[in-house]
Protein backbone atom coordinates (compact mmCIF):
# COMPACT_ATOMS: atom_id res chain seq x y z
CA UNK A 1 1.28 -13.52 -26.54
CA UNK A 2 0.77 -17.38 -25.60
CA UNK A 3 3.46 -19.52 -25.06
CA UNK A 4 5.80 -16.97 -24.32
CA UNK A 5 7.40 -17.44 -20.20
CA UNK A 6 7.30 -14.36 -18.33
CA UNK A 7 10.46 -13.70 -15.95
CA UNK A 8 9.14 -13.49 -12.21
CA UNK A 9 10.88 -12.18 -9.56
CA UNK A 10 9.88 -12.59 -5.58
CA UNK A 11 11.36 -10.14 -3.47
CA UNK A 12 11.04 -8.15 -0.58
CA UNK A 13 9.51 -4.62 -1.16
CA UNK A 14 11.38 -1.09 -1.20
CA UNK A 15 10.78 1.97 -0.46
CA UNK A 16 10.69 2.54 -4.14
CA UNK A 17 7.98 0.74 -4.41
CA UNK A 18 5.66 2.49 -2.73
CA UNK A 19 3.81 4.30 -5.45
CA UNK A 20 3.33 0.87 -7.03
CA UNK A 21 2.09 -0.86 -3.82
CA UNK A 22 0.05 2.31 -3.27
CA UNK A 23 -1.54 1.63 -6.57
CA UNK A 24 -2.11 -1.54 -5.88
CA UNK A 25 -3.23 -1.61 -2.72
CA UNK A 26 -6.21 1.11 -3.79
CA UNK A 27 -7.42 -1.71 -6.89
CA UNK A 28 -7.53 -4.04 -4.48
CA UNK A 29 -9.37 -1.98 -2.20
CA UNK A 30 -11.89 -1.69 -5.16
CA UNK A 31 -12.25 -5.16 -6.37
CA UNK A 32 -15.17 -5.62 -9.10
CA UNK A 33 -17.00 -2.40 -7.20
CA UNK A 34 -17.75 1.12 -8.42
CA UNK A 35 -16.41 2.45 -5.17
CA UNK A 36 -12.81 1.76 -3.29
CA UNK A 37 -13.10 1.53 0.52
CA UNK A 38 -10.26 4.13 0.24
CA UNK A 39 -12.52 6.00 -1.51
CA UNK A 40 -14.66 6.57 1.36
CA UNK A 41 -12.12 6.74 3.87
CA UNK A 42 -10.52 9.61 2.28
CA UNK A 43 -12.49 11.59 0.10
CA UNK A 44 -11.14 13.34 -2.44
CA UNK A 45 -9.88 12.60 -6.42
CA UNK A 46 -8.12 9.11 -6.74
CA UNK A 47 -4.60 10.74 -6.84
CA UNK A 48 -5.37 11.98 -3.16
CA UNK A 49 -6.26 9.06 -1.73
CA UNK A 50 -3.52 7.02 -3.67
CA UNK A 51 -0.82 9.60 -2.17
CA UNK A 52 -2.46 9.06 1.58
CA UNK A 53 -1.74 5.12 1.03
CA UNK A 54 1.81 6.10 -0.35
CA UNK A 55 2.50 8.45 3.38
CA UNK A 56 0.87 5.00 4.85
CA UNK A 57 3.42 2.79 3.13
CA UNK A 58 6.19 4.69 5.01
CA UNK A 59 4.35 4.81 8.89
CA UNK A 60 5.01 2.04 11.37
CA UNK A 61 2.28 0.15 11.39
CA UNK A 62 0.47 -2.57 9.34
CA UNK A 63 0.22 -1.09 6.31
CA UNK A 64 4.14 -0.26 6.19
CA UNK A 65 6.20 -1.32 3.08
CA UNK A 66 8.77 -3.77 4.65
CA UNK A 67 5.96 -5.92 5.62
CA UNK A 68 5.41 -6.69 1.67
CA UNK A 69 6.59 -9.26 -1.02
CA UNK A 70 6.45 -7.90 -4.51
CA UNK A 71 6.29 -10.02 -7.95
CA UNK A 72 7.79 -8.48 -10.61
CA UNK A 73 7.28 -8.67 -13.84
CA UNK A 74 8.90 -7.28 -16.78
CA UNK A 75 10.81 -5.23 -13.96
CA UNK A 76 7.91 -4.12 -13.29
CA UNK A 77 5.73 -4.74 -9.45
CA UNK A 78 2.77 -6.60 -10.50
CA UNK A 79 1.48 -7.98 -7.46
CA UNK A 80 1.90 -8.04 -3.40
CA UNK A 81 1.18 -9.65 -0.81
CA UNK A 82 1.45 -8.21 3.34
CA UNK A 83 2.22 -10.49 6.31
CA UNK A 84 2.61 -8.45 9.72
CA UNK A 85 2.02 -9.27 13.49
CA UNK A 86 -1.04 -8.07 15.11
CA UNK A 87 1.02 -7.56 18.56
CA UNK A 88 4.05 -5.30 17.08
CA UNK A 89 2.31 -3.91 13.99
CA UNK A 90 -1.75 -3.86 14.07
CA UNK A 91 -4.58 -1.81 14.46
CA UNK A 92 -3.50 0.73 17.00
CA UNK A 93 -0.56 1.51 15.28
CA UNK A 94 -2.38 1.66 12.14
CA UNK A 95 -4.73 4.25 14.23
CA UNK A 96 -1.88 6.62 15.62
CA UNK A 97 -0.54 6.60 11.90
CA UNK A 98 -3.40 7.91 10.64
CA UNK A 99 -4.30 10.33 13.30
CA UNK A 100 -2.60 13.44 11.62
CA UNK A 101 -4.20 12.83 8.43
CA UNK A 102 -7.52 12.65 9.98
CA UNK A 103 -6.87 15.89 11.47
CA UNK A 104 -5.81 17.08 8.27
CA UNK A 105 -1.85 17.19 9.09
CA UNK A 106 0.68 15.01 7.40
CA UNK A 107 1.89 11.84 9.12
CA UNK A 108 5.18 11.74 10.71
CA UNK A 109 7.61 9.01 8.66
CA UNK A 110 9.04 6.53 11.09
CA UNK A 111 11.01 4.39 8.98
């Protein structure tokens, strides 16, 4: 409807959430393309891969939840955006996070 102002809200994410970041994150992963990068690094039916990026939200590393801004909309998360330090939150962590999934075990939550 034009001309109608929609309410936005700026926050800090939650862990509740991370099934919309999850969501999110996996669209964004996918762009304009047939293909998500998530789905090739973790094969499987969308709802798979979506729930790996959910046990992701919740590691230390990265990828984790805190390290997000939501805009909501509606009272509903619309968008995000991730800021994190390379030194206390980057690619080895993301690594040692995903290291039980690759071996087909669940990750260990460390928030």
């Amino acid at each position: 409807m034009s001309g109608q102002i929609m309410k936005v809200l700026i926050r800090a994410a939650r862990f509740e959430d991370i099934g919309d970041i999850a969501e999110l994150v996996y669209l964004a992963g996918k762009s304009h393309m047939e293909t998500s990068i998530y789905d090739l690094m973790f094969p499987g039916s969308r709802d798979y891969q979506v729930e790996v990026l959910r046990e992701l939200l919740n590691v230390t590393h990265w990828f984790n939840y805190s390290l997000f801004l939501v805009a909501v909309v509606d009272g509903r998360v619309a968008s995000t955006l991730c800021g994190y330090s390379a030194c206390d939150t980057g690619m080895p962590r993301l690594k040692d996070a995903l290291a039980p999934r690759l071996a087909g075990a669940p990750m260990r939550h460390r928030y």
